[in-house]
Structure formats: C-alpha cells, structure tokens
C-alpha atoms as a PDB file:
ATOM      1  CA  UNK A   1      -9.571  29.056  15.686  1.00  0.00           C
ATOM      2  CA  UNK A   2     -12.214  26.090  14.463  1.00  0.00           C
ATOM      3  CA  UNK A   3     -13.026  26.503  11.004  1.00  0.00           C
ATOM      4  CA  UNK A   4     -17.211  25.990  10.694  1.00  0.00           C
ATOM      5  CA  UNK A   5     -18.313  23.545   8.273  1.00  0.00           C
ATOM      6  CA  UNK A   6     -20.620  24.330   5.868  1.00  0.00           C
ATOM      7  CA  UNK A   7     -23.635  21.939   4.777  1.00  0.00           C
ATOM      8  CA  UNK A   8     -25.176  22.504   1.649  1.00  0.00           C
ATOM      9  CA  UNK A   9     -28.565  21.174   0.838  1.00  0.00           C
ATOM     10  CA  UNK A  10     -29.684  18.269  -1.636  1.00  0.00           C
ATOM     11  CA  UNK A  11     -30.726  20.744  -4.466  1.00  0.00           C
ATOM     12  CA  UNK A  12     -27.823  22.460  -4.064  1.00  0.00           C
ATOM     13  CA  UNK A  13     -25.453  20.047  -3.904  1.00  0.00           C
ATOM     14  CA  UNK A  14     -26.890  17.662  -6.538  1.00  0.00           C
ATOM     15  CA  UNK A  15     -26.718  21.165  -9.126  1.00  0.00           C
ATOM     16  CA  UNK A  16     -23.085  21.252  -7.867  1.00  0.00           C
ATOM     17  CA  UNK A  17     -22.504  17.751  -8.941  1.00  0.00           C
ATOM     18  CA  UNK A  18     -24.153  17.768 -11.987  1.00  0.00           C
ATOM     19  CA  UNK A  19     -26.877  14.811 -10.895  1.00  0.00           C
ATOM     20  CA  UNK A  20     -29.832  14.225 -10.155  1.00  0.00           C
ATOM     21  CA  UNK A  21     -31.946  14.994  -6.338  1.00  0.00           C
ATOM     22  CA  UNK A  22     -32.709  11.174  -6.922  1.00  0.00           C
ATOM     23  CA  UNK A  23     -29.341   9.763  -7.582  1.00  0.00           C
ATOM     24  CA  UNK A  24     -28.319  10.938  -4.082  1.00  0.00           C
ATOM     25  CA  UNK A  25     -31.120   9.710  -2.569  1.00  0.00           C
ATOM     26  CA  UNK A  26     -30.615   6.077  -3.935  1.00  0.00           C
ATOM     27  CA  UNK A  27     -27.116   6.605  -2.973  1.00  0.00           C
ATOM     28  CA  UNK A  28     -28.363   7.526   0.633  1.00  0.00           C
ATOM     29  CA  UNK A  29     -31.014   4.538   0.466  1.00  0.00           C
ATOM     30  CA  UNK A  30     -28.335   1.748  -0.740  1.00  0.00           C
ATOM     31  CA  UNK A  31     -25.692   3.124   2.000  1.00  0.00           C
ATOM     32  CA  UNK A  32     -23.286   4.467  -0.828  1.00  0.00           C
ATOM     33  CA  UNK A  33     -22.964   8.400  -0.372  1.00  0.00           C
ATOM     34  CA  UNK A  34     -25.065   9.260   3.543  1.00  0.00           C
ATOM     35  CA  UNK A  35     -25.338  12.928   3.823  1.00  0.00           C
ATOM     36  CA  UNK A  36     -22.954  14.241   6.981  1.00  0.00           C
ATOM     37  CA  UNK A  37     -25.984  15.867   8.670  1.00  0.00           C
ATOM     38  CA  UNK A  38     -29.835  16.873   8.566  1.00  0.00           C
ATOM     39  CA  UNK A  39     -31.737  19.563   9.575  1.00  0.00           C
ATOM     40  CA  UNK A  40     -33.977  19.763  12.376  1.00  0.00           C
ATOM     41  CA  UNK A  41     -37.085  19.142   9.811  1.00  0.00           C
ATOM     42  CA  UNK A  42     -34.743  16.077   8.707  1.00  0.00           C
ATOM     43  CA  UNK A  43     -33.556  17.221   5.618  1.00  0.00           C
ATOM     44  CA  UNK A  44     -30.408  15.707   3.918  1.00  0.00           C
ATOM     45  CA  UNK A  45     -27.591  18.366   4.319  1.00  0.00           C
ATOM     46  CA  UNK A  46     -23.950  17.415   2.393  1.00  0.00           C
ATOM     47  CA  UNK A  47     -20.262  18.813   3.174  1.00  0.00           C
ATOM     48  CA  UNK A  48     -17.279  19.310   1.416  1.00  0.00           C
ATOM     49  CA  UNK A  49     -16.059  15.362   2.392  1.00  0.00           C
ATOM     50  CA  UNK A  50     -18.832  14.369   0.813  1.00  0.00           C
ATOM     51  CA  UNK A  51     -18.504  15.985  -2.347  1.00  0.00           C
ATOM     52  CA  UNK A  52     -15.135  14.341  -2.921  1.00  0.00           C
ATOM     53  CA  UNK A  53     -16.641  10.849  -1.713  1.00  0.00           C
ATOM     54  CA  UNK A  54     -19.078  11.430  -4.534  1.00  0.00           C
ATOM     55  CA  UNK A  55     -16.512  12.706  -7.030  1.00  0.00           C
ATOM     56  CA  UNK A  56     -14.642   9.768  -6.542  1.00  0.00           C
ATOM     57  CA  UNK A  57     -18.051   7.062  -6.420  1.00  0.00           C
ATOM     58  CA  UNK A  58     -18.513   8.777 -10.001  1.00  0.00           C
ATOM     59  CA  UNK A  59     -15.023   8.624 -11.010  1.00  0.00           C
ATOM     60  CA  UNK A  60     -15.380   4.547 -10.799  1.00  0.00           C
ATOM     61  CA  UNK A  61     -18.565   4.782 -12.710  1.00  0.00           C
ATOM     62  CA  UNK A  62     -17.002   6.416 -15.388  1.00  0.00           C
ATOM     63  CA  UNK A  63     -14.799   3.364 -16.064  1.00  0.00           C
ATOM     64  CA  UNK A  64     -17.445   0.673 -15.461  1.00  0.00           C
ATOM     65  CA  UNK A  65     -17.377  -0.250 -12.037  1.00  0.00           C
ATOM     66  CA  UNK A  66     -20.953  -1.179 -10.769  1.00  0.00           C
ATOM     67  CA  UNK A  67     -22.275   0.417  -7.516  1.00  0.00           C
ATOM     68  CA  UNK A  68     -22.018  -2.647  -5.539  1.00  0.00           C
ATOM     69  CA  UNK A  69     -18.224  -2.952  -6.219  1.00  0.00           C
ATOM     70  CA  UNK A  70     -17.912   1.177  -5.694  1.00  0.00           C
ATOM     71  CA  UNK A  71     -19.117   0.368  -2.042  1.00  0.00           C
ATOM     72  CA  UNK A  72     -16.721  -2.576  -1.951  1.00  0.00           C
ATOM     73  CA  UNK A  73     -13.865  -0.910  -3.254  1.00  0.00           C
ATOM     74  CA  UNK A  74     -14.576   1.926  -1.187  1.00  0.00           C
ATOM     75  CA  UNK A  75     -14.780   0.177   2.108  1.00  0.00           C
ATOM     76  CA  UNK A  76     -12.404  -2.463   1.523  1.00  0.00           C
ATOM     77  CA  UNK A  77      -8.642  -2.927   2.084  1.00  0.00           C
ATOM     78  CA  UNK A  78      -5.459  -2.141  -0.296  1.00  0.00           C
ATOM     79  CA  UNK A  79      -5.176  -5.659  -1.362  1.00  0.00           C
ATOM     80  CA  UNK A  80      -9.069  -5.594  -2.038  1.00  0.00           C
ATOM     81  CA  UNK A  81      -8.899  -2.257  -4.347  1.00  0.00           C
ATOM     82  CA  UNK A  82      -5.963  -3.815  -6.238  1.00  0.00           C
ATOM     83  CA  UNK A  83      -7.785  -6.981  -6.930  1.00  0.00           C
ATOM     84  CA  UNK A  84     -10.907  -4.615  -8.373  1.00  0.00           C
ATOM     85  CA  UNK A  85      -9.066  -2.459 -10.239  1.00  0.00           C
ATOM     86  CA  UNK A  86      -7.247  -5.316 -12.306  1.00  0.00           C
ATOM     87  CA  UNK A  87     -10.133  -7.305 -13.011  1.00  0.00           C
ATOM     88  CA  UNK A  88     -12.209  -3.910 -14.165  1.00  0.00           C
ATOM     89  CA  UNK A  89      -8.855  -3.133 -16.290  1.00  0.00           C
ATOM     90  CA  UNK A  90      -9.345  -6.574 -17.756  1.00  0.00           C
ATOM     91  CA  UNK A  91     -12.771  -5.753 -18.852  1.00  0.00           C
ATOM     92  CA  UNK A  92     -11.775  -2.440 -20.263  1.00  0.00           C
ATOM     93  CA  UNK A  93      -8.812  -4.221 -22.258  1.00  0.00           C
ATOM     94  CA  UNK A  94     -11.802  -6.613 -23.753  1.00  0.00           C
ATOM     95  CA  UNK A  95     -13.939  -4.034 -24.298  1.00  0.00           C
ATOM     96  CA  UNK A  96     -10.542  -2.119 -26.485  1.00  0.00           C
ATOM     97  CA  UNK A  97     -10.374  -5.818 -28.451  1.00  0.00           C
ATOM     98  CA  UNK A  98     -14.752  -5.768 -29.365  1.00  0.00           C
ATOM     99  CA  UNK A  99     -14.330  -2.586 -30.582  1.00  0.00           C
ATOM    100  CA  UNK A 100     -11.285  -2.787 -32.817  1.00  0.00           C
ATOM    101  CA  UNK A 101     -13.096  -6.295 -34.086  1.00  0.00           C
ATOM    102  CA  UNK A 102     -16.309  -3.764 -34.933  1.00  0.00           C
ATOM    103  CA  UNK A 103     -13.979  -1.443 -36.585  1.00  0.00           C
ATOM    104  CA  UNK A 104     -12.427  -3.687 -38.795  1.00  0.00           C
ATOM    105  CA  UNK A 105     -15.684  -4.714 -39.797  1.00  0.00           C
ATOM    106  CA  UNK A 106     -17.434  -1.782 -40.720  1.00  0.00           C
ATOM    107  CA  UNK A 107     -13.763  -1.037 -42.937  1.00  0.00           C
ATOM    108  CA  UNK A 108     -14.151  -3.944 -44.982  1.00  0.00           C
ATOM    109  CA  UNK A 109     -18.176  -3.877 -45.304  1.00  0.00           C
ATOM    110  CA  UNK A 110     -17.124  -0.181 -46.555  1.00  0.00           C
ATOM    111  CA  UNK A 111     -14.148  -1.403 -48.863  1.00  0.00           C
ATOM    112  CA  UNK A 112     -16.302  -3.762 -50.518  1.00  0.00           C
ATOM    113  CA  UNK A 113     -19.559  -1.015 -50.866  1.00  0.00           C
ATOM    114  CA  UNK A 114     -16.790   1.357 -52.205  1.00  0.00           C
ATOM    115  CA  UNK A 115     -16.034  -1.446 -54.875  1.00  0.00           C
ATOM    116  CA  UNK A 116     -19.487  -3.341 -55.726  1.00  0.00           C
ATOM    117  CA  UNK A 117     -22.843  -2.592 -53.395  1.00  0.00           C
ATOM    118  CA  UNK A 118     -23.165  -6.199 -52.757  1.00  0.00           C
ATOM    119  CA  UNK A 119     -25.876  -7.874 -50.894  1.00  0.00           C
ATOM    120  CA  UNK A 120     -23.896 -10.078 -48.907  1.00  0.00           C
ATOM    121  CA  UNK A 121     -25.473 -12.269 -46.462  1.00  0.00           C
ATOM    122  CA  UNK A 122     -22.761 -14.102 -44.819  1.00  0.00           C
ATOM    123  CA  UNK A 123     -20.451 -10.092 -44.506  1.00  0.00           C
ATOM    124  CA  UNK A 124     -23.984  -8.322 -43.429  1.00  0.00           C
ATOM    125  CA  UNK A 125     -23.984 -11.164 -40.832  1.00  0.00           C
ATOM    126  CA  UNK A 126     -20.828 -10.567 -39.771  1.00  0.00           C
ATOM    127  CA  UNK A 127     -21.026  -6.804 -39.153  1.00  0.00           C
ATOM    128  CA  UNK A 128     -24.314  -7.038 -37.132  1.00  0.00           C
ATOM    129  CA  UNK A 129     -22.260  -9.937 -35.069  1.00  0.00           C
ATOM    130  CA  UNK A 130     -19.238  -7.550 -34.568  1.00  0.00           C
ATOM    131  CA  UNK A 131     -21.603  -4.230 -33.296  1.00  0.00           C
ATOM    132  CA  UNK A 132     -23.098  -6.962 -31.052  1.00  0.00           C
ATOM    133  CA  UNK A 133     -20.032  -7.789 -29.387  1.00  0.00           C
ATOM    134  CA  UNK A 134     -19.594  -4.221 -28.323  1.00  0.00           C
ATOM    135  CA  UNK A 135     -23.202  -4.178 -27.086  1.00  0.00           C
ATOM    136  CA  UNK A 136     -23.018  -7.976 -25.351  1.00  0.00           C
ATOM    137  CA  UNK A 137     -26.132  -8.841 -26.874  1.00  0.00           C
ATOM    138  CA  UNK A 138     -26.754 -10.943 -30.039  1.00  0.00           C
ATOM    139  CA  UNK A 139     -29.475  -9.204 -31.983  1.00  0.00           C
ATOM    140  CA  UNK A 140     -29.302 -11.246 -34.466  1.00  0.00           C
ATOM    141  CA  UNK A 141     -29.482 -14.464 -32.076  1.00  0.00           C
ATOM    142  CA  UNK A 142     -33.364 -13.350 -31.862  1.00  0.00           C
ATOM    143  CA  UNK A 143     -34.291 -14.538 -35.310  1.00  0.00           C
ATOM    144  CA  UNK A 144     -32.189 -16.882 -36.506  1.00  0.00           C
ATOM    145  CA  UNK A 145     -30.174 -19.799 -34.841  1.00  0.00           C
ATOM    146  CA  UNK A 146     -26.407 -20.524 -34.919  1.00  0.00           C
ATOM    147  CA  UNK A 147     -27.274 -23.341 -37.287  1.00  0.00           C
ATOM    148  CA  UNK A 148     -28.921 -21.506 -39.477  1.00  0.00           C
ATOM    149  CA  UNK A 149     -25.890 -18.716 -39.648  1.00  0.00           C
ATOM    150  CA  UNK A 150     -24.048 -21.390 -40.442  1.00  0.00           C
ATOM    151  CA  UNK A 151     -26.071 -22.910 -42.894  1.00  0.00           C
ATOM    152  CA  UNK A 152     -25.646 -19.213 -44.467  1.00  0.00           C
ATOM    153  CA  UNK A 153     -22.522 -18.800 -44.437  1.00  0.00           C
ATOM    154  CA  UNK A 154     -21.783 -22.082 -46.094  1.00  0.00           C
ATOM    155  CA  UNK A 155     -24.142 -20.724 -48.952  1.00  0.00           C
ATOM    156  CA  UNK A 156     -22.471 -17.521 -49.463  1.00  0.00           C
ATOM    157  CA  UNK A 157     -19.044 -19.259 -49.906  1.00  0.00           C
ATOM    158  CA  UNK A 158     -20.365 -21.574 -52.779  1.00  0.00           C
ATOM    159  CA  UNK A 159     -21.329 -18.578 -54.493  1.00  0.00           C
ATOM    160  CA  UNK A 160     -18.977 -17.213 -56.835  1.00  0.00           C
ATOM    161  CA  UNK A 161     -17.714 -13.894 -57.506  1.00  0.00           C
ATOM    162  CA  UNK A 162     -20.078 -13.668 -60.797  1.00  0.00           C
ATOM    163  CA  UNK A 163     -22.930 -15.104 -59.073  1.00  0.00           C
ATOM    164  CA  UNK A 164     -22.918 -13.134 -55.829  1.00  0.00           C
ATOM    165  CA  UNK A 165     -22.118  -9.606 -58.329  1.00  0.00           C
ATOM    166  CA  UNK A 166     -25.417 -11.372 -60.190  1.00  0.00           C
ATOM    167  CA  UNK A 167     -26.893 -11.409 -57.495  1.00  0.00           C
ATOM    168  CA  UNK A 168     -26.443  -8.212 -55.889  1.00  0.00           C
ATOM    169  CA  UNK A 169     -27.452  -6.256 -59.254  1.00  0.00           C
ATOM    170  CA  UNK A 170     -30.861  -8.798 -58.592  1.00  0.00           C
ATOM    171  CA  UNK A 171     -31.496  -7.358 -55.136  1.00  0.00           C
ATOM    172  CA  UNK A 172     -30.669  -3.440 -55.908  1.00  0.00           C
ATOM    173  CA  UNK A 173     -33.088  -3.438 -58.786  1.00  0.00           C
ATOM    174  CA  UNK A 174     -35.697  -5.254 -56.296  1.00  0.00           C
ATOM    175  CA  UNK A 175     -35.303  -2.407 -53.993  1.00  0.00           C
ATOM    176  CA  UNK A 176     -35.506   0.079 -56.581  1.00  0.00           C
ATOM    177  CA  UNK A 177     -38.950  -1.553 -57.827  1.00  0.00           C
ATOM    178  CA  UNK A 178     -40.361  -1.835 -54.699  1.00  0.00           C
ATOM    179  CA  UNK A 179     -39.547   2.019 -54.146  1.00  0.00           C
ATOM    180  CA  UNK A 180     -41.419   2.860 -57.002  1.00  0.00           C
ATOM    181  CA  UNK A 181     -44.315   0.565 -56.172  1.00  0.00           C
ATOM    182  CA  UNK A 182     -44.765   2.141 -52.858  1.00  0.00           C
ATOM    183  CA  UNK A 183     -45.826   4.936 -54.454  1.00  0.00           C
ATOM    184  CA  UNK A 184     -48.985   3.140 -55.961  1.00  0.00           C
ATOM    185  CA  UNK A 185     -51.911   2.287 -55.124  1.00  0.00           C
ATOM    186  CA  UNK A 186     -54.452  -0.326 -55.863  1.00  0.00           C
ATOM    187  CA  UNK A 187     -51.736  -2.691 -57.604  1.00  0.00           C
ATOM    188  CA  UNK A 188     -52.368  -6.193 -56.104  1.00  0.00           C
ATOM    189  CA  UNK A 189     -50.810  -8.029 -59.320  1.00  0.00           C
ATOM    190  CA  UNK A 190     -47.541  -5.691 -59.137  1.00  0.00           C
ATOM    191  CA  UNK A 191     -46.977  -6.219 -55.145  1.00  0.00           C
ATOM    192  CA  UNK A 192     -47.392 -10.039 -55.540  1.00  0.00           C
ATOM    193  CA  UNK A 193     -44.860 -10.016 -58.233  1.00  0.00           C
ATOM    194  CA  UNK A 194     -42.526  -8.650 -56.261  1.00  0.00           C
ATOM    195  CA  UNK A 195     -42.924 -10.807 -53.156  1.00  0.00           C
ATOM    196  CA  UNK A 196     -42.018 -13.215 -56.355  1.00  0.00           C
ATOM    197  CA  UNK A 197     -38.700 -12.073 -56.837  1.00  0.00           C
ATOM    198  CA  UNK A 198     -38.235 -11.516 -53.189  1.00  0.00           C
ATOM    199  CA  UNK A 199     -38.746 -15.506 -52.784  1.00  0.00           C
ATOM    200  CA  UNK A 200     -37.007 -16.475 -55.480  1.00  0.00           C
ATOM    201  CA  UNK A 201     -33.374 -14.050 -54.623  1.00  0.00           C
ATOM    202  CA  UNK A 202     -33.616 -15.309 -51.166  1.00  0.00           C
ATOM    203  CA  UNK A 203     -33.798 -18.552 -52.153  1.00  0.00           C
ATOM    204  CA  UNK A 204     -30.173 -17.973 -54.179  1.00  0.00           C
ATOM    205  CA  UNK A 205     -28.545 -16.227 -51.423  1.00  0.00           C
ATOM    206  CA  UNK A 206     -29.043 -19.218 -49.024  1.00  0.00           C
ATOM    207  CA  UNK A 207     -28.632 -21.738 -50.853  1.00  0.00           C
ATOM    208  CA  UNK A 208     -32.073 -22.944 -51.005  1.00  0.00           C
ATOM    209  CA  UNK A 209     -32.899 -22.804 -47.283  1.00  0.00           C
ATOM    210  CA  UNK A 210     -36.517 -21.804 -47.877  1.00  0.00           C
ATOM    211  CA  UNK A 211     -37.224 -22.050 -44.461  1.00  0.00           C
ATOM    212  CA  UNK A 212     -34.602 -19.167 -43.294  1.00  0.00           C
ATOM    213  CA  UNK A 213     -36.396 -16.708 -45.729  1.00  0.00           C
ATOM    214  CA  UNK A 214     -39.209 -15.464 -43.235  1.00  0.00           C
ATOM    215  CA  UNK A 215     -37.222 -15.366 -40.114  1.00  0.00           C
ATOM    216  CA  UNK A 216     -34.595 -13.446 -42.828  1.00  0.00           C
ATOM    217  CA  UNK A 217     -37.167 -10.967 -43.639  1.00  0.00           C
ATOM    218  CA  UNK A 218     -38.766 -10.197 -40.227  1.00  0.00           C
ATOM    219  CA  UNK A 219     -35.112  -9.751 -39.274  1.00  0.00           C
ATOM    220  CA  UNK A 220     -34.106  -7.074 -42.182  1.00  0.00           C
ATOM    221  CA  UNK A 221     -37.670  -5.505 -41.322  1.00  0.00           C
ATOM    222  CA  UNK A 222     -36.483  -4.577 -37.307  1.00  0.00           C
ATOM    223  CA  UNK A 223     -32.701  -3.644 -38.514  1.00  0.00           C
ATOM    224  CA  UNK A 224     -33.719   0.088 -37.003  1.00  0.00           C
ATOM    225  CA  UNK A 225     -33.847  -2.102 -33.630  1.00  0.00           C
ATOM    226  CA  UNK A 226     -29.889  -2.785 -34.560  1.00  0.00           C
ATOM    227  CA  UNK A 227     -27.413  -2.174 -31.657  1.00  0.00           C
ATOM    228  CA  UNK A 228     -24.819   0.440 -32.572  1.00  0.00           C
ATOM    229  CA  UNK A 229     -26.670   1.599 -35.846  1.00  0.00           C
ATOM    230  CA  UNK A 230     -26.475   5.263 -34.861  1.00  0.00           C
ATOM    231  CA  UNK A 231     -22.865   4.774 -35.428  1.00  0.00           C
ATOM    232  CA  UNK A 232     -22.665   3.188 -38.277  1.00  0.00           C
ATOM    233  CA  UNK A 233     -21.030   5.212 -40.946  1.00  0.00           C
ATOM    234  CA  UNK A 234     -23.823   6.503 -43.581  1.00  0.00           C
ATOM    235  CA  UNK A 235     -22.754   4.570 -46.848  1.00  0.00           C
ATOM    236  CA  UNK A 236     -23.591   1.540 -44.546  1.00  0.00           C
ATOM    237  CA  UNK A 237     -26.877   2.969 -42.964  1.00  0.00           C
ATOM    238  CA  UNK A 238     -27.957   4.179 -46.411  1.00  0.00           C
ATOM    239  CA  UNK A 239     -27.386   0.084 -47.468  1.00  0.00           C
ATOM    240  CA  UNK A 240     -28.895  -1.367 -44.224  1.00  0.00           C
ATOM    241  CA  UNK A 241     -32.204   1.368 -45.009  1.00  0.00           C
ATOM    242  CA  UNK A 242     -32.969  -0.608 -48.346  1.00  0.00           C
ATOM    243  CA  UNK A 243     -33.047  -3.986 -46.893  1.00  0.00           C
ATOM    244  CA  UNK A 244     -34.829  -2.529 -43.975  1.00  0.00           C
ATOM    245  CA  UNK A 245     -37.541  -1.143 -46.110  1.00  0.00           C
ATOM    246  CA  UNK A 246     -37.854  -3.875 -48.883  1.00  0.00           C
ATOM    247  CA  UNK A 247     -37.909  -6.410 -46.168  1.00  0.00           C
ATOM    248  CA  UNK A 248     -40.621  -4.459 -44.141  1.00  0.00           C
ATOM    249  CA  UNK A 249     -42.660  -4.129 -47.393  1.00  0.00           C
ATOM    250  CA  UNK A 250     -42.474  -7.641 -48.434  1.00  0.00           C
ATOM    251  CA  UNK A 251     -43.707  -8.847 -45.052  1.00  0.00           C
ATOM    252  CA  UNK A 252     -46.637  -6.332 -44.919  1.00  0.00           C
ATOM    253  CA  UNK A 253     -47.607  -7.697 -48.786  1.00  0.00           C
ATOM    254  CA  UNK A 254     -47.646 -11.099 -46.859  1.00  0.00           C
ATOM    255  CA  UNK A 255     -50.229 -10.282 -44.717  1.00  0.00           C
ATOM    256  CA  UNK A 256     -52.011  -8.830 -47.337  1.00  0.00           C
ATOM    257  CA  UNK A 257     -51.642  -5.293 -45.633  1.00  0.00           C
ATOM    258  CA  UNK A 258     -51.889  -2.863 -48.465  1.00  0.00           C
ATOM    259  CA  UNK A 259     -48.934  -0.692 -48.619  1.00  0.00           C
ATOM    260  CA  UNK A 260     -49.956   2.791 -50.749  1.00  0.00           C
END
C-alpha cells in the first residue's frame, strides 16, 4: 500500500516552523528551501522532507553559518562539510576568547567601582574596546583615533594613585552639580561655570590634550549608542549614565542650547 503525502501550505507550515511567510519565500527566491509542490492556482505547498531540510538550514543558523554557506554545505560533498564545519568551529572558539576578554573586563571595572568610583579614562576605554570585540565593531573608533587612545592612555599612567582618586572625587561632584543645575532655569553664569570645570578636569585626565576634549565629550554624550550596554551589569550602567548625561549637558551649554 503507497502511503499519500501530505502538503501543507505556506501559512501553515511557516506557524509550524516558528518563521515567518517571508523567510520561506526568500528561501524559495535564493534556491535554499523550494517547496515540493504547488497548487493548481500556484501556491507554494511544503512536505514532511522539507520540514527537516528547513530544521536542519536553521540548525546551521543557529551556530553562525551564513545562508550562502548553508546552501554550500548542503549541496556539497563530505570533504566540503568537514572543511565548513571546522572553520565555523574556529569562529565560535574566537567568539568563546572575545567574550571571556569582555568578562574580565567588566570584573575589574566592577572591582575597582566596588573600591573607589573612579573616572578612569584609559579602564573606561578599555571596557568599551572589550564589548566591541564581541560586537566586531569599534564604537569608539568613531570619535577618537588610535593615536589619540594612545595619547590617553599614556596620560592616565602618569597619573598617580592620589591624583587619579583627586581626580575622580573632581568629576563625581561635577556630575552631582550639574544634576542639580538641570533643575534650573535661567542660570547662564552657573551653566558656564560648569562647562569651566568640565574644561579644566578634562584637561587633567589627558594630560593636557585639549584637542581630545570635544571629540571626548560628543563621545560620553552617544554612550546609550554603546554596543553591549544592555548587558552591562547596573553598578557600571549607573557609572556610564553620569558621564553620559554630564557630557550631553556640557555639549548642549556649548551651543548655547538652554538646558532647564
């Protein structure tokens, strides 16, 4: 006795798979998952083999593999599949390293909030460098240049420990200040003092680099743009929030855009 096959429909068999009507018809478009059949009005109709082809299309997703090497790797030979899978293991194994490297960093930036809330430029660096590496993008890269990170860095490890505590007490009662002052209004003379201070602290933390101090600020103004933030533990995104809004004030006072 033949067994009938039975052909399910795109709705239906996209709601079995758990995606979308257009997934499976880019899928169908790029040559990756073609239904088994159609309908006389030429609808798409799917069968059980194709519900494991897609299972296992979604499978490779899952650990990276883009759709161009799913259709490779599922068209290709043993020796082909082997060669794939290694390389994609390789990226996996990188992608392990990035994110101990981000770990580690977010541990110390916590050890050292847990024993002085410093402002450090050259460790805040270093943490936004280390979620970026998880993200492959360099977020930082947009406002300031590997010279100049360097140039920072070189700074912060001429400052000592007394100076950079100094300095960190400096910046927390900034932010502090300019907290209060947001709640005024009409207080031109009080807003342009504090763009005062903000000059003259940035021109301690990097060493006198006056001409990293705006692309500095317009950087700590768009740290809500920063890669991984959501997972940042809060101790860390309650830190990066103060910079964030200090900064963002400070560069509205410089365009003379009243802040009330």
């Amino acid at each position: 006795m033949v067994s009938r096959t039975s052909y399910f429909g795109i709705g239906e068999f996209a709601e079995r798979a758990g995606i979308t009507v257009r997934t499976l018809r880019y899928y169908d478009q790029i040559g990756l998952l073609r239904p088994s059949a159609y309908s006389e009005g030429k609808r798409r109709l799917y069968t059980e083999m194709d519900y494991a082809r897609l299972q296992q299309i979604l499978t490779l997703k899952l650990i990276g593999l883009s759709l161009d090497e799913i259709r490779s790797l599922l068209t290709t030979d043993m020796a082909g599949i082997r060669h794939l899978m290694e390389r994609q293991k390789q990226v996996l194994g990188q992608q392990i390293r990035q994110l101990e490297q981000v770990i580690r960093a977010i541990e110390q930036a916590q050890n050292a909030l847990d024993s002085t809330p410093t402002w450090n430029l050259e460790q805040f660096i270093h943490i936004i460098e280390a979620v970026n590496m998880n993200n492959q993008a360099d977020w930082f890269e947009q406002f300031i240049t590997e010279e100049q990170r360097d140039r920072l860095a070189e700074a912060g490890a001429q400052q000592s420990y007394a100076e950079q505590k100094h300095l960190a007490e400096a910046w927390k009662s900034l932010f502090a200040d300019i907290r209060e002052q947001m709640g005024k209004a009409g207080d031109e003379a009080g807003i342009q003092a504090l763009v005062a201070r903000w000059d003259n602290l940035m021109a301690q933390a990097t060493g006198g680099n006056l001409d990293l101090a705006p692309q500095l600020t317009e950087a700590y103004a768009h740290l809500n743009t920063l890669p991984g933030l959501d997972d940042v533990p809060q101790p860390l995104q309650a830190w990066l929030a103060d910079i964030r809004e200090a900064a963002d004030f400070i560069r509205k006072a410089r365009n003379h855009n009243r802040i009330i």
